[in-house]
C-alpha atoms as a PDB file:
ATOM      1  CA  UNK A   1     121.415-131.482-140.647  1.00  0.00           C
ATOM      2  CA  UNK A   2     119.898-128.826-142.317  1.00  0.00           C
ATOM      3  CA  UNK A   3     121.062-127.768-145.818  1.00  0.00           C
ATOM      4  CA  UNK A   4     121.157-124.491-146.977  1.00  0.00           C
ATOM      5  CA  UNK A   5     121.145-124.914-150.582  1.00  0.00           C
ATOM      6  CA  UNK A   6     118.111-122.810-151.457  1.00  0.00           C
ATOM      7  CA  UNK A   7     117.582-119.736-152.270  1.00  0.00           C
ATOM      8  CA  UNK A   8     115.007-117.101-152.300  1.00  0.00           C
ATOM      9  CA  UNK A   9     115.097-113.490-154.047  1.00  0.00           C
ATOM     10  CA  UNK A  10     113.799-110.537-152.293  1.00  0.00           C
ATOM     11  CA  UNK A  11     114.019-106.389-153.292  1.00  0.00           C
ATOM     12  CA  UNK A  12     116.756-106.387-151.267  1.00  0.00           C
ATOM     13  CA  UNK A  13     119.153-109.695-150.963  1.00  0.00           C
ATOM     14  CA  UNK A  14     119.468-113.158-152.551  1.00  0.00           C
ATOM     15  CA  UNK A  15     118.951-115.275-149.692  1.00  0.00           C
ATOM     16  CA  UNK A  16     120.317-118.411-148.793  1.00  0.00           C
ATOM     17  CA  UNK A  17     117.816-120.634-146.550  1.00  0.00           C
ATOM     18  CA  UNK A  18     116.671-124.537-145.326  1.00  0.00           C
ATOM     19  CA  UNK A  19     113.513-125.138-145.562  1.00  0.00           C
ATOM     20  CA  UNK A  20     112.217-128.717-143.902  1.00  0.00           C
ATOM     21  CA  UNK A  21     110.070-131.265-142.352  1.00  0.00           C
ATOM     22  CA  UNK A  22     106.539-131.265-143.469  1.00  0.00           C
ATOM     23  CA  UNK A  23     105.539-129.545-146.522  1.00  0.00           C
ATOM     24  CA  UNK A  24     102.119-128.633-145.454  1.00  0.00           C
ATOM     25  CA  UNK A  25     102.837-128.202-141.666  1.00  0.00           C
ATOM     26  CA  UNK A  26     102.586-124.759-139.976  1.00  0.00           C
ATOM     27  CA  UNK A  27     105.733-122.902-140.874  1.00  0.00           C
ATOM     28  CA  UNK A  28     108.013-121.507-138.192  1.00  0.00           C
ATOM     29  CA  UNK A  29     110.522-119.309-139.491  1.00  0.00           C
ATOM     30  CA  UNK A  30     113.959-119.605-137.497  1.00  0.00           C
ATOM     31  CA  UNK A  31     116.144-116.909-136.994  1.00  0.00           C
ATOM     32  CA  UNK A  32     119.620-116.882-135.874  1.00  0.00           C
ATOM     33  CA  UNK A  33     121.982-114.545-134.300  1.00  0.00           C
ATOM     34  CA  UNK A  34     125.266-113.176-133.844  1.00  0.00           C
ATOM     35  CA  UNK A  35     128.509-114.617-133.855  1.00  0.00           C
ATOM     36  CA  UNK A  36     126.581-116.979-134.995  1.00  0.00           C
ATOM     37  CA  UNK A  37     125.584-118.454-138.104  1.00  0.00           C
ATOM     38  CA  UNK A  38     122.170-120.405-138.909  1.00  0.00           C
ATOM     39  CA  UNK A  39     123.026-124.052-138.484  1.00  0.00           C
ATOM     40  CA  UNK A  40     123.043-123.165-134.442  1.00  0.00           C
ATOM     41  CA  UNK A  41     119.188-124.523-135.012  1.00  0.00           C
ATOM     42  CA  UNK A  42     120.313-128.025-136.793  1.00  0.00           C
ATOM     43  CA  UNK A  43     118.943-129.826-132.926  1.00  0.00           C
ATOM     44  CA  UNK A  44     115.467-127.817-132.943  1.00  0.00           C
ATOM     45  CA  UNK A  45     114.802-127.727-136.225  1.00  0.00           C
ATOM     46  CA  UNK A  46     114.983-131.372-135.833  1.00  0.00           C
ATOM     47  CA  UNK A  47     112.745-131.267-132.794  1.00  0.00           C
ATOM     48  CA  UNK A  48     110.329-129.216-135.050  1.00  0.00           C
ATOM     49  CA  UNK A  49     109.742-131.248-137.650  1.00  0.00           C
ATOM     50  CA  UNK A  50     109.459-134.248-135.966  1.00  0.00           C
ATOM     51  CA  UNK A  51     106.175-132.512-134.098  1.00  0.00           C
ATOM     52  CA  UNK A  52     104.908-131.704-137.488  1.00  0.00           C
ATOM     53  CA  UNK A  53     106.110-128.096-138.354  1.00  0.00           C
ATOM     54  CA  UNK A  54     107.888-126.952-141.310  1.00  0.00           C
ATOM     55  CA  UNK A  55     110.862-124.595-140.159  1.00  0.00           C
ATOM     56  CA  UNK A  56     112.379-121.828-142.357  1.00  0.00           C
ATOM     57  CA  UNK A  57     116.154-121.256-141.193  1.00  0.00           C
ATOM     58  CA  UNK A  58     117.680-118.081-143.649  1.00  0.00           C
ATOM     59  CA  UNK A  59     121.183-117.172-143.498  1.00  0.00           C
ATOM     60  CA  UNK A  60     121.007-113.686-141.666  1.00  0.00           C
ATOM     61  CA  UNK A  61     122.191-110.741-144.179  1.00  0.00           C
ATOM     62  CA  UNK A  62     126.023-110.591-143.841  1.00  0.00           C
ATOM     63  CA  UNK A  63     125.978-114.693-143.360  1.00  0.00           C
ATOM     64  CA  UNK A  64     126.577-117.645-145.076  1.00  0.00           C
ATOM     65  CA  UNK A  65     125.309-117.591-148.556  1.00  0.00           C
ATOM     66  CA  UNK A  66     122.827-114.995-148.180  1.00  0.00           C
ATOM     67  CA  UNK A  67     124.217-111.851-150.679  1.00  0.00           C
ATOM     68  CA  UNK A  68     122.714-107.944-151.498  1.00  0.00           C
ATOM     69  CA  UNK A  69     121.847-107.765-154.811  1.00  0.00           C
ATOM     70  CA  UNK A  70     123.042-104.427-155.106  1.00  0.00           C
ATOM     71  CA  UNK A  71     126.963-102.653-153.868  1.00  0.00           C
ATOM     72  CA  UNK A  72     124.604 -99.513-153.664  1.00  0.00           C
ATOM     73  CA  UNK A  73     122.220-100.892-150.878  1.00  0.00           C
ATOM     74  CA  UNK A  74     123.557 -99.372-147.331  1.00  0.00           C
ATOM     75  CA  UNK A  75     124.740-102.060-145.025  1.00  0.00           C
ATOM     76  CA  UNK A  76     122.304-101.513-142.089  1.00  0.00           C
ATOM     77  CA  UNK A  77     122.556-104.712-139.750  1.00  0.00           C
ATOM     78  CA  UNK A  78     119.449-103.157-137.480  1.00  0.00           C
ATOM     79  CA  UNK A  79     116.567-105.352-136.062  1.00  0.00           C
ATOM     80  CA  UNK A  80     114.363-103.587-138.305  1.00  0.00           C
ATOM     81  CA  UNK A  81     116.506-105.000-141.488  1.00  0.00           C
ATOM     82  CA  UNK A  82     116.369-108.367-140.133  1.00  0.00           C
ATOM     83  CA  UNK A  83     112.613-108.277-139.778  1.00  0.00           C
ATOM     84  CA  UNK A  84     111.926-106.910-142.647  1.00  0.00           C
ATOM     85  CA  UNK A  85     114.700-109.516-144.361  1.00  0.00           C
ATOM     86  CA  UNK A  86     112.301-112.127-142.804  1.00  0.00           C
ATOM     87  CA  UNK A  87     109.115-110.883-144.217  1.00  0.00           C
ATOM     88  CA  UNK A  88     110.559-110.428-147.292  1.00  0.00           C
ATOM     89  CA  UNK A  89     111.027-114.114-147.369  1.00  0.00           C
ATOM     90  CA  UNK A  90     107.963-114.961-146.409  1.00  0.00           C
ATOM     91  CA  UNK A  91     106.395-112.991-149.125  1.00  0.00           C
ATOM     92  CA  UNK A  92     108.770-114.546-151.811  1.00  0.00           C
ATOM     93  CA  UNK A  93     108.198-118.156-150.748  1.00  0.00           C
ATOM     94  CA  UNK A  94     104.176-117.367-150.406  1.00  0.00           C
ATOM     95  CA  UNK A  95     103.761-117.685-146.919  1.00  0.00           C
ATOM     96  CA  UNK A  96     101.238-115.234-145.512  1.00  0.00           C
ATOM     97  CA  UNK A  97     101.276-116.341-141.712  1.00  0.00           C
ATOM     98  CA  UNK A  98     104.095-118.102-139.579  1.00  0.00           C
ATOM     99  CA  UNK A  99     105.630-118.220-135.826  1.00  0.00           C
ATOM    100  CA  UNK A 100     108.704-116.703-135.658  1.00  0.00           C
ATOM    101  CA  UNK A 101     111.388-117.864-133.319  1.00  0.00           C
ATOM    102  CA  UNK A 102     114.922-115.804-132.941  1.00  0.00           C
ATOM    103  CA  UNK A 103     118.524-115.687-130.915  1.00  0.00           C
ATOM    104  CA  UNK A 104     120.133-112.817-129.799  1.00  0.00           C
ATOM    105  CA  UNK A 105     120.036-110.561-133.354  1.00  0.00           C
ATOM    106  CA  UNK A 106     116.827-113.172-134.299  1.00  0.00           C
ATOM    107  CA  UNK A 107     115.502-112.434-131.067  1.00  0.00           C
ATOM    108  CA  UNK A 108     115.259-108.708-132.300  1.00  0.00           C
ATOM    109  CA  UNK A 109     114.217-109.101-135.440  1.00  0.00           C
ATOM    110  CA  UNK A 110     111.819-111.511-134.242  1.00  0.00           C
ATOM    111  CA  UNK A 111     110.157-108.490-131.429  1.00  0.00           C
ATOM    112  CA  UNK A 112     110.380-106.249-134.366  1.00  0.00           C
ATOM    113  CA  UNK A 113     108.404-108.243-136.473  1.00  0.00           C
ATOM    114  CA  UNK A 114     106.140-108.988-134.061  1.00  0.00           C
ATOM    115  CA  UNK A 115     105.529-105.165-133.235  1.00  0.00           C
ATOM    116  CA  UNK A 116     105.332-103.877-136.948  1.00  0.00           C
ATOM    117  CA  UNK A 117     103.864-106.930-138.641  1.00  0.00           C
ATOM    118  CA  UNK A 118     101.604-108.290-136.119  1.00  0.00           C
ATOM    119  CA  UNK A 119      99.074-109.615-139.113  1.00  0.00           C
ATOM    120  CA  UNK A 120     101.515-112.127-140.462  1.00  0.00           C
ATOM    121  CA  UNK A 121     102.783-113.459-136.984  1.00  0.00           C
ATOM    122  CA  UNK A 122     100.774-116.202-134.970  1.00  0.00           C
ATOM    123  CA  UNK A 123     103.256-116.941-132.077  1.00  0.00           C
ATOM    124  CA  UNK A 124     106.875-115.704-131.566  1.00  0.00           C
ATOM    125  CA  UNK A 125     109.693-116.268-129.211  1.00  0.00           C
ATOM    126  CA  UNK A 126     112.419-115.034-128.580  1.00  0.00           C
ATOM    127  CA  UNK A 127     115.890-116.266-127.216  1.00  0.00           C
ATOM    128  CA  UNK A 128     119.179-114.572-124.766  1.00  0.00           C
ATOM    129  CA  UNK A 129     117.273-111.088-125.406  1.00  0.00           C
ATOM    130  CA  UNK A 130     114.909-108.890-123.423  1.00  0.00           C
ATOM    131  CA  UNK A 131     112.315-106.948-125.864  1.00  0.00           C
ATOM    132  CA  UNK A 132     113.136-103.318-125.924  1.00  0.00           C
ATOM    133  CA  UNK A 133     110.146-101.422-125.883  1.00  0.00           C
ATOM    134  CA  UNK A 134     110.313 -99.266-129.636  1.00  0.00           C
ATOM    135  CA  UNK A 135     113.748-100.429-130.154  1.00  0.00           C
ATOM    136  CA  UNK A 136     115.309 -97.868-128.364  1.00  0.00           C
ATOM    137  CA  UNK A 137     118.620 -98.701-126.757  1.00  0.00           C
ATOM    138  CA  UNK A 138     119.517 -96.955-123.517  1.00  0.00           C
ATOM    139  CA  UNK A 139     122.804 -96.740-122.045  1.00  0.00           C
ATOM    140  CA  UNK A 140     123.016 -99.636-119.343  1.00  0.00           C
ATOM    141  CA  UNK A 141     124.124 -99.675-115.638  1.00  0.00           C
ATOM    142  CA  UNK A 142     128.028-100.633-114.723  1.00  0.00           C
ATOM    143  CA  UNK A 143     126.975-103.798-114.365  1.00  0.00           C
ATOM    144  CA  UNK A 144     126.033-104.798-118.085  1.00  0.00           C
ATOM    145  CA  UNK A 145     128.015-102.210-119.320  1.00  0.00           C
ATOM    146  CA  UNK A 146     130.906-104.537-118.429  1.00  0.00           C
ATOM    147  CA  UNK A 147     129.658-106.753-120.155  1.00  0.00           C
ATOM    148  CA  UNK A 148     129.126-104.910-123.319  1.00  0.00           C
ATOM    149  CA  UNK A 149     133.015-103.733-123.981  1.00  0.00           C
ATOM    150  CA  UNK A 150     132.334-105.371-127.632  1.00  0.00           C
ATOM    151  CA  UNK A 151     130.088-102.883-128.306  1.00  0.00           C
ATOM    152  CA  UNK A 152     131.671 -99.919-126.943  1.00  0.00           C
ATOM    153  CA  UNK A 153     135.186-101.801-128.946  1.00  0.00           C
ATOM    154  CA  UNK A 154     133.654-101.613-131.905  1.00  0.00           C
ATOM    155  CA  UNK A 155     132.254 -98.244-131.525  1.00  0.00           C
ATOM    156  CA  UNK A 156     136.047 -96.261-131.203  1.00  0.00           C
ATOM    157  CA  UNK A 157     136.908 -94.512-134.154  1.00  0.00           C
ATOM    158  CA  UNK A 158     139.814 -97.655-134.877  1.00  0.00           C
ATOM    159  CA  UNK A 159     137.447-100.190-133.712  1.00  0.00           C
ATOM    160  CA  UNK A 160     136.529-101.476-136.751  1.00  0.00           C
ATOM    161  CA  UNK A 161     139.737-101.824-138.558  1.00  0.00           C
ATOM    162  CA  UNK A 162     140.696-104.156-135.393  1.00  0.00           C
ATOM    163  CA  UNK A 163     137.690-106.237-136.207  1.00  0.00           C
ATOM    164  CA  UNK A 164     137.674-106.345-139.916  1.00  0.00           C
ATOM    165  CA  UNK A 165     141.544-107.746-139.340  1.00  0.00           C
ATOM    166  CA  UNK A 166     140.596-110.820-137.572  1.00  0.00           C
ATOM    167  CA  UNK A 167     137.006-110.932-137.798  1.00  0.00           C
ATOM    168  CA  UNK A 168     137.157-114.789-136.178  1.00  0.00           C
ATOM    169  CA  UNK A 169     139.150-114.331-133.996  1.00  0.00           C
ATOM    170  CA  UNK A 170     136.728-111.253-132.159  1.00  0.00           C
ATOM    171  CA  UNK A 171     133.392-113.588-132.668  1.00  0.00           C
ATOM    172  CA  UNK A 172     135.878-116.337-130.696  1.00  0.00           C
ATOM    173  CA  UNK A 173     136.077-114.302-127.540  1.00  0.00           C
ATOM    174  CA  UNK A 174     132.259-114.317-127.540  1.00  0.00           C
ATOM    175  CA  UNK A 175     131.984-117.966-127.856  1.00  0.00           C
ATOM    176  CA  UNK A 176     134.721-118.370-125.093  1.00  0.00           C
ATOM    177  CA  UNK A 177     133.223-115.914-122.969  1.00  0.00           C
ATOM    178  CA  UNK A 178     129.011-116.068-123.251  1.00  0.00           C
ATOM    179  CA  UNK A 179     128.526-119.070-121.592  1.00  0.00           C
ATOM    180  CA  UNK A 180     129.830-121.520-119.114  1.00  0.00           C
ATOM    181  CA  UNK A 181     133.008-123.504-120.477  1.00  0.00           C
ATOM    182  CA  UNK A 182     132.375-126.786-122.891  1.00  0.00           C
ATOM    183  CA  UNK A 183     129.920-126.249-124.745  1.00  0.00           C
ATOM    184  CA  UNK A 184     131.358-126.206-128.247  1.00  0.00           C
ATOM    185  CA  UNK A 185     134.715-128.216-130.188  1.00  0.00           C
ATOM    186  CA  UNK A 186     137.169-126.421-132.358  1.00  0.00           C
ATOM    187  CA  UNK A 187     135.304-128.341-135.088  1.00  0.00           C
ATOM    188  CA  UNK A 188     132.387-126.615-134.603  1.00  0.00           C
ATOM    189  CA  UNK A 189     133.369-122.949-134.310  1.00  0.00           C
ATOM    190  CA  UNK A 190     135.479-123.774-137.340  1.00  0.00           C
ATOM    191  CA  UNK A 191     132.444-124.896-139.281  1.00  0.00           C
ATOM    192  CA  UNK A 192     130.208-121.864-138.143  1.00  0.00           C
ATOM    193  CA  UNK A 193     132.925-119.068-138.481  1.00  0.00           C
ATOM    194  CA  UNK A 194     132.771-120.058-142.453  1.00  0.00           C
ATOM    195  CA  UNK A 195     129.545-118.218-142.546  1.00  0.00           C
ATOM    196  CA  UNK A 196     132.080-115.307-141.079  1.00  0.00           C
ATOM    197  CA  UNK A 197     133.500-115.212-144.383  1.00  0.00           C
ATOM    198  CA  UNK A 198     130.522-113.326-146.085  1.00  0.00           C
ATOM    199  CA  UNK A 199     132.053-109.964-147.172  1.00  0.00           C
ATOM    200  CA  UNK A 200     129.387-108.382-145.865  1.00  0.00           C
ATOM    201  CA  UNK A 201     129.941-109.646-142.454  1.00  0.00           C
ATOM    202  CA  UNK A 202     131.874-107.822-141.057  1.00  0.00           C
ATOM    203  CA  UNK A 203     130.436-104.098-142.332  1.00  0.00           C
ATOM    204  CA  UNK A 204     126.587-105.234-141.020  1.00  0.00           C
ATOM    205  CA  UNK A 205     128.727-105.974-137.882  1.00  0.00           C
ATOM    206  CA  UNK A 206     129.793-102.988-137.645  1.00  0.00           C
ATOM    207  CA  UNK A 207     126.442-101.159-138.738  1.00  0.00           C
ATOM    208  CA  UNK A 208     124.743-103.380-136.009  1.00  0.00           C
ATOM    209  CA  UNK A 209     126.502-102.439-132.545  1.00  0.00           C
ATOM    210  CA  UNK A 210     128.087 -99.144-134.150  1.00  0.00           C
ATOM    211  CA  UNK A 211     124.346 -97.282-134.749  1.00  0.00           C
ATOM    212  CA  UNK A 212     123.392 -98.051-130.943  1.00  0.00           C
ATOM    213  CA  UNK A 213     125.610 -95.814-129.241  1.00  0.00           C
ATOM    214  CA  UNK A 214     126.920 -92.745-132.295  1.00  0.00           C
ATOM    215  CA  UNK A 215     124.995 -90.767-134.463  1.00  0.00           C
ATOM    216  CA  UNK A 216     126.949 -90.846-137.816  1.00  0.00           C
ATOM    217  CA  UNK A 217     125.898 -94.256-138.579  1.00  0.00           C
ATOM    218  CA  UNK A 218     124.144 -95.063-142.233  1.00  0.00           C
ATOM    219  CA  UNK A 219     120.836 -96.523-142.297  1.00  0.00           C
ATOM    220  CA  UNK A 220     118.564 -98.188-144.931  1.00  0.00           C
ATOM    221  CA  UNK A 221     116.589 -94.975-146.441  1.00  0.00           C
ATOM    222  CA  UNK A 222     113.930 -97.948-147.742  1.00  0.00           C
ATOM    223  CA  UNK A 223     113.051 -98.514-144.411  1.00  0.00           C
ATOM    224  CA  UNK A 224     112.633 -95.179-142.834  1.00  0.00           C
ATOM    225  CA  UNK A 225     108.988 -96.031-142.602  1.00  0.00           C
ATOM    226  CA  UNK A 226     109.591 -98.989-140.286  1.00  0.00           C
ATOM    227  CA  UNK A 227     111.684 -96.966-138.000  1.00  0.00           C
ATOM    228  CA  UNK A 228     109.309 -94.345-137.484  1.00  0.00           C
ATOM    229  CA  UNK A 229     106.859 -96.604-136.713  1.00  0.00           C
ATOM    230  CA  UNK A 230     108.763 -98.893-134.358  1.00  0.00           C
ATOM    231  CA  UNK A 231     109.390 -96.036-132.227  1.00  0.00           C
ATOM    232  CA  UNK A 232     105.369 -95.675-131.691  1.00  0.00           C
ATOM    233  CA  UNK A 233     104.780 -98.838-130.442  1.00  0.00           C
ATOM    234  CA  UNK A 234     106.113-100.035-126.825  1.00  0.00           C
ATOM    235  CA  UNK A 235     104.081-103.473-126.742  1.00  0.00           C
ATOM    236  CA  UNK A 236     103.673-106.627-128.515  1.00  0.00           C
ATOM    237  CA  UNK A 237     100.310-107.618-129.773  1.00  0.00           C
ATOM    238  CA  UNK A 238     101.189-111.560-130.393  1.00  0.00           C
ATOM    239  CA  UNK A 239     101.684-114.576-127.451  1.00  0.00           C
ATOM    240  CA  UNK A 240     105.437-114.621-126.278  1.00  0.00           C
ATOM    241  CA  UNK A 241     107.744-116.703-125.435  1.00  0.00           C
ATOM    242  CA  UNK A 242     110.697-115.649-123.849  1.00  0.00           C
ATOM    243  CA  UNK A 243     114.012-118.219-123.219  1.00  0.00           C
ATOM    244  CA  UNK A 244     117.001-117.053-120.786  1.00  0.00           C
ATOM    245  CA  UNK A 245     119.847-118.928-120.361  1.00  0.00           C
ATOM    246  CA  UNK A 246     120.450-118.594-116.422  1.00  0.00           C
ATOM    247  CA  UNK A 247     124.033-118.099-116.795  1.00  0.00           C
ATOM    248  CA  UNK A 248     124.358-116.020-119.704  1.00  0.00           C
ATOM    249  CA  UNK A 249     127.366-113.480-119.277  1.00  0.00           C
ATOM    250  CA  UNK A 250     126.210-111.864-122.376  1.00  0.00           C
ATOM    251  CA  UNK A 251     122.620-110.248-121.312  1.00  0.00           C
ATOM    252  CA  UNK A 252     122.075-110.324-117.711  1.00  0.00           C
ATOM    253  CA  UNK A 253     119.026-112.852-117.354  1.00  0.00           C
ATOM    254  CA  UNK A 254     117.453-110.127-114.939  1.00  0.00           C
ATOM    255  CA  UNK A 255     116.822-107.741-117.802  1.00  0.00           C
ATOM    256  CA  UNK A 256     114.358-110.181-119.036  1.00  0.00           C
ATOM    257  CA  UNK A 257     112.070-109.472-115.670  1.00  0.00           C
ATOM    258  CA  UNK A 258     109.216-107.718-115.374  1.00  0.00           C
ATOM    259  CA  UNK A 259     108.487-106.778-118.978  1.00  0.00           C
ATOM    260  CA  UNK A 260     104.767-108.773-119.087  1.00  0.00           C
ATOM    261  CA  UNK A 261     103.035-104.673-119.008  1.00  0.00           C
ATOM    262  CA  UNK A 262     104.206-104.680-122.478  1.00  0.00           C
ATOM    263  CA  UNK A 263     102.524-107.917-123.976  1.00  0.00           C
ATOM    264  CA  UNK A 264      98.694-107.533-124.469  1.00  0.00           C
ATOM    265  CA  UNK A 265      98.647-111.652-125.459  1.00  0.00           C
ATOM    266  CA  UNK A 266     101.066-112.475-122.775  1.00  0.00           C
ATOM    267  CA  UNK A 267     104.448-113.665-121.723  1.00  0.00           C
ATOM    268  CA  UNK A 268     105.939-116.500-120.703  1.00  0.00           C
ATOM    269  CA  UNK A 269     109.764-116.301-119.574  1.00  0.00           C
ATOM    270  CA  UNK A 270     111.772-119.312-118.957  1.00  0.00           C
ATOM    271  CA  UNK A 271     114.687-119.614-117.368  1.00  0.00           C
ATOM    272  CA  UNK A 272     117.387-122.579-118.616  1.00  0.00           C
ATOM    273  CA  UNK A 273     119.523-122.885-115.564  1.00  0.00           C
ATOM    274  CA  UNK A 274     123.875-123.592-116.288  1.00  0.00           C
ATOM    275  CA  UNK A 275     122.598-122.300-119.731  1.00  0.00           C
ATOM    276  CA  UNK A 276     124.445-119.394-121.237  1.00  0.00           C
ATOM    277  CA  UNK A 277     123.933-117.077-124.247  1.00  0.00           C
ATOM    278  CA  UNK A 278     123.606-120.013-126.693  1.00  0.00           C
ATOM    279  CA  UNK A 279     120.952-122.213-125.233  1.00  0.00           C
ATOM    280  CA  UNK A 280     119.727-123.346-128.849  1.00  0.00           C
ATOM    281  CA  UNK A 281     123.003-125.072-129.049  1.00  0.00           C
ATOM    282  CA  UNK A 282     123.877-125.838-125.330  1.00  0.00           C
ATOM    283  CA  UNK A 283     120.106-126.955-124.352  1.00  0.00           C
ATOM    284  CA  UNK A 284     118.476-127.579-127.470  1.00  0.00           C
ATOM    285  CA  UNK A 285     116.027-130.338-126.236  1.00  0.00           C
ATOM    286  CA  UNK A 286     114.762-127.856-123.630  1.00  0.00           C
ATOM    287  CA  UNK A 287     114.032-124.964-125.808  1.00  0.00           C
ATOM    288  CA  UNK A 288     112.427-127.512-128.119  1.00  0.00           C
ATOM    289  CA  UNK A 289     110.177-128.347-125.493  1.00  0.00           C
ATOM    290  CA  UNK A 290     109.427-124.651-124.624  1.00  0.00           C
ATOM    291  CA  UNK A 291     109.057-123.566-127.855  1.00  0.00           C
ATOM    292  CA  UNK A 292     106.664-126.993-128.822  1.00  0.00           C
ATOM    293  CA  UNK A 293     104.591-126.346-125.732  1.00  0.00           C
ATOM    294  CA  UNK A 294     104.377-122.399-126.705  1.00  0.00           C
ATOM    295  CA  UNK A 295     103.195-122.856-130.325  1.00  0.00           C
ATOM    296  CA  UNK A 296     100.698-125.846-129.672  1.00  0.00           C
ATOM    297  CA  UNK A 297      99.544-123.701-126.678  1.00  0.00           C
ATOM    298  CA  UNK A 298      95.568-122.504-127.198  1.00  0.00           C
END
């Protein structure tokens, strides 16, 4: 099991993090999503180490341990915060290159820093969610809308008093709904939702889905720079990996098609059939084996 007892400092947050297996293997940097908290990689960061690489699991801002150092510092949950939140860490623990491998809000931040900070990147994948070429979002057809009510929930003007009143009990309906039926106890959501508890959670929530669709949302002024540059770039410069649960009812698996025009070091998309949204924790052995195969591939 992984133990996130360390911590890192960056400009922005104090992180909390596991770092393990082999000291002076190649690092991979693991980054989880949402509702979710970081011990979803406990099974492939096992798998990792055990093939000789040294993984790097933080606790996402607004989870777990991980804390802003500052009340002052605007709660922006985007993909560019999370990447740069990454390479942050990286920086403070003296690692100049690493793969980076993400879920759902990971899978984001892990495009993102793949598209801004190509330098620092040797491999990346990404898991649940299709790259969006300069992080736009557009609105999606009936179909996915559907499946996005969350979203358009927590945008309404009293959406996020609902939330912020039984925080658990919205990420719940996720876990029930994402995936096909039995893949998780009550022991286990228990034990993840106490990364829920972060007081932060629940505004970086908010920030996260609420900026996508309305225009009176706060961002990071810091990062200004990244945005305008992520909005330059529609391709990926580094080898990708792409993972799809087959019977995600999150992110229809089809939107993860036909993107290979927009990765100049290619892609490789596979497709984890009965899997859902959370194939880390439903399959973990075979995204171990993809992601193994991807990062020892020439």
């Amino acid at each position: 099991m992984l133990d996130f007892g360390r911590h890192a400092r960056t400009p922005t947050l104090d992180i909390a993090y596991a770092d393990a297996g082999p000291a002076d293997g190649p690092v991979v940097i693991l980054l989880h999503g949402w509702p979710d908290a970081a011990r979803a990689w406990n099974a492939v960061a096992a798998r990792l180490n055990a093939a000789g690489y040294r993984t790097v699991v933080p606790e996402l801002r607004g989870a777990g341990g991980t804390r802003f150092l500052s009340a002052d510092t605007v709660r922006d949950g985007s993909g560019v915060a999370l990447a740069n939140d990454a390479v942050d860490l990286a920086d403070a623990l003296g690692i100049a290159k690493f793969d980076v491998v993400g879920h759902d809000w990971g899978a984001r931040a892990a495009y993102t820093i793949a598209t801004l900070f190509p330098e620092r990147v040797r491999r990346m994948a990404a898991l649940a969610l299709a790259y969006q070429p300069r992080g736009a979002f557009e609105l999606p057809d009936f179909s996915q809308a559907r499946r996005f009510w969350y979203q358009w929930f927590m945008s309404l003007d009293g959406g996020p008093d609902a939330v912020a009143a039984d925080p658990k009990g919205f990420a719940r309906i996720q876990w029930d709904t994402w995936s096909p039926p039995g893949w998780f106890d009550e022991a286990e959501f228990a034990t993840t939702a106490r990364a829920f508890d972060n007081p932060d959670w629940v505004p970086i929530t908010l920030n996260a889905y609420r900026r996508r669709w309305r225009g009176d949302q706060p961002s990071d002024p810091a990062l200004a720079d990244l945005y305008a540059r992520l909005a330059t770039v529609d391709r990926i410069d580094v080898p990708a990996l792409m993972i799809q649960g087959g019977a995600d009812s999150c992110d229809e698996p089809a939107s993860s098609e036909g993107l290979e025009e927009h990765f100049t070091a290619g892609y490789r998309r596979v497709v984890i059939d009965g899997a859902g949204h959370f194939p880390l924790r439903e399959a973990p052995n075979a995204v171990a084996d993809a992601v193994i195969a991807h990062l020892k591939s020439a």
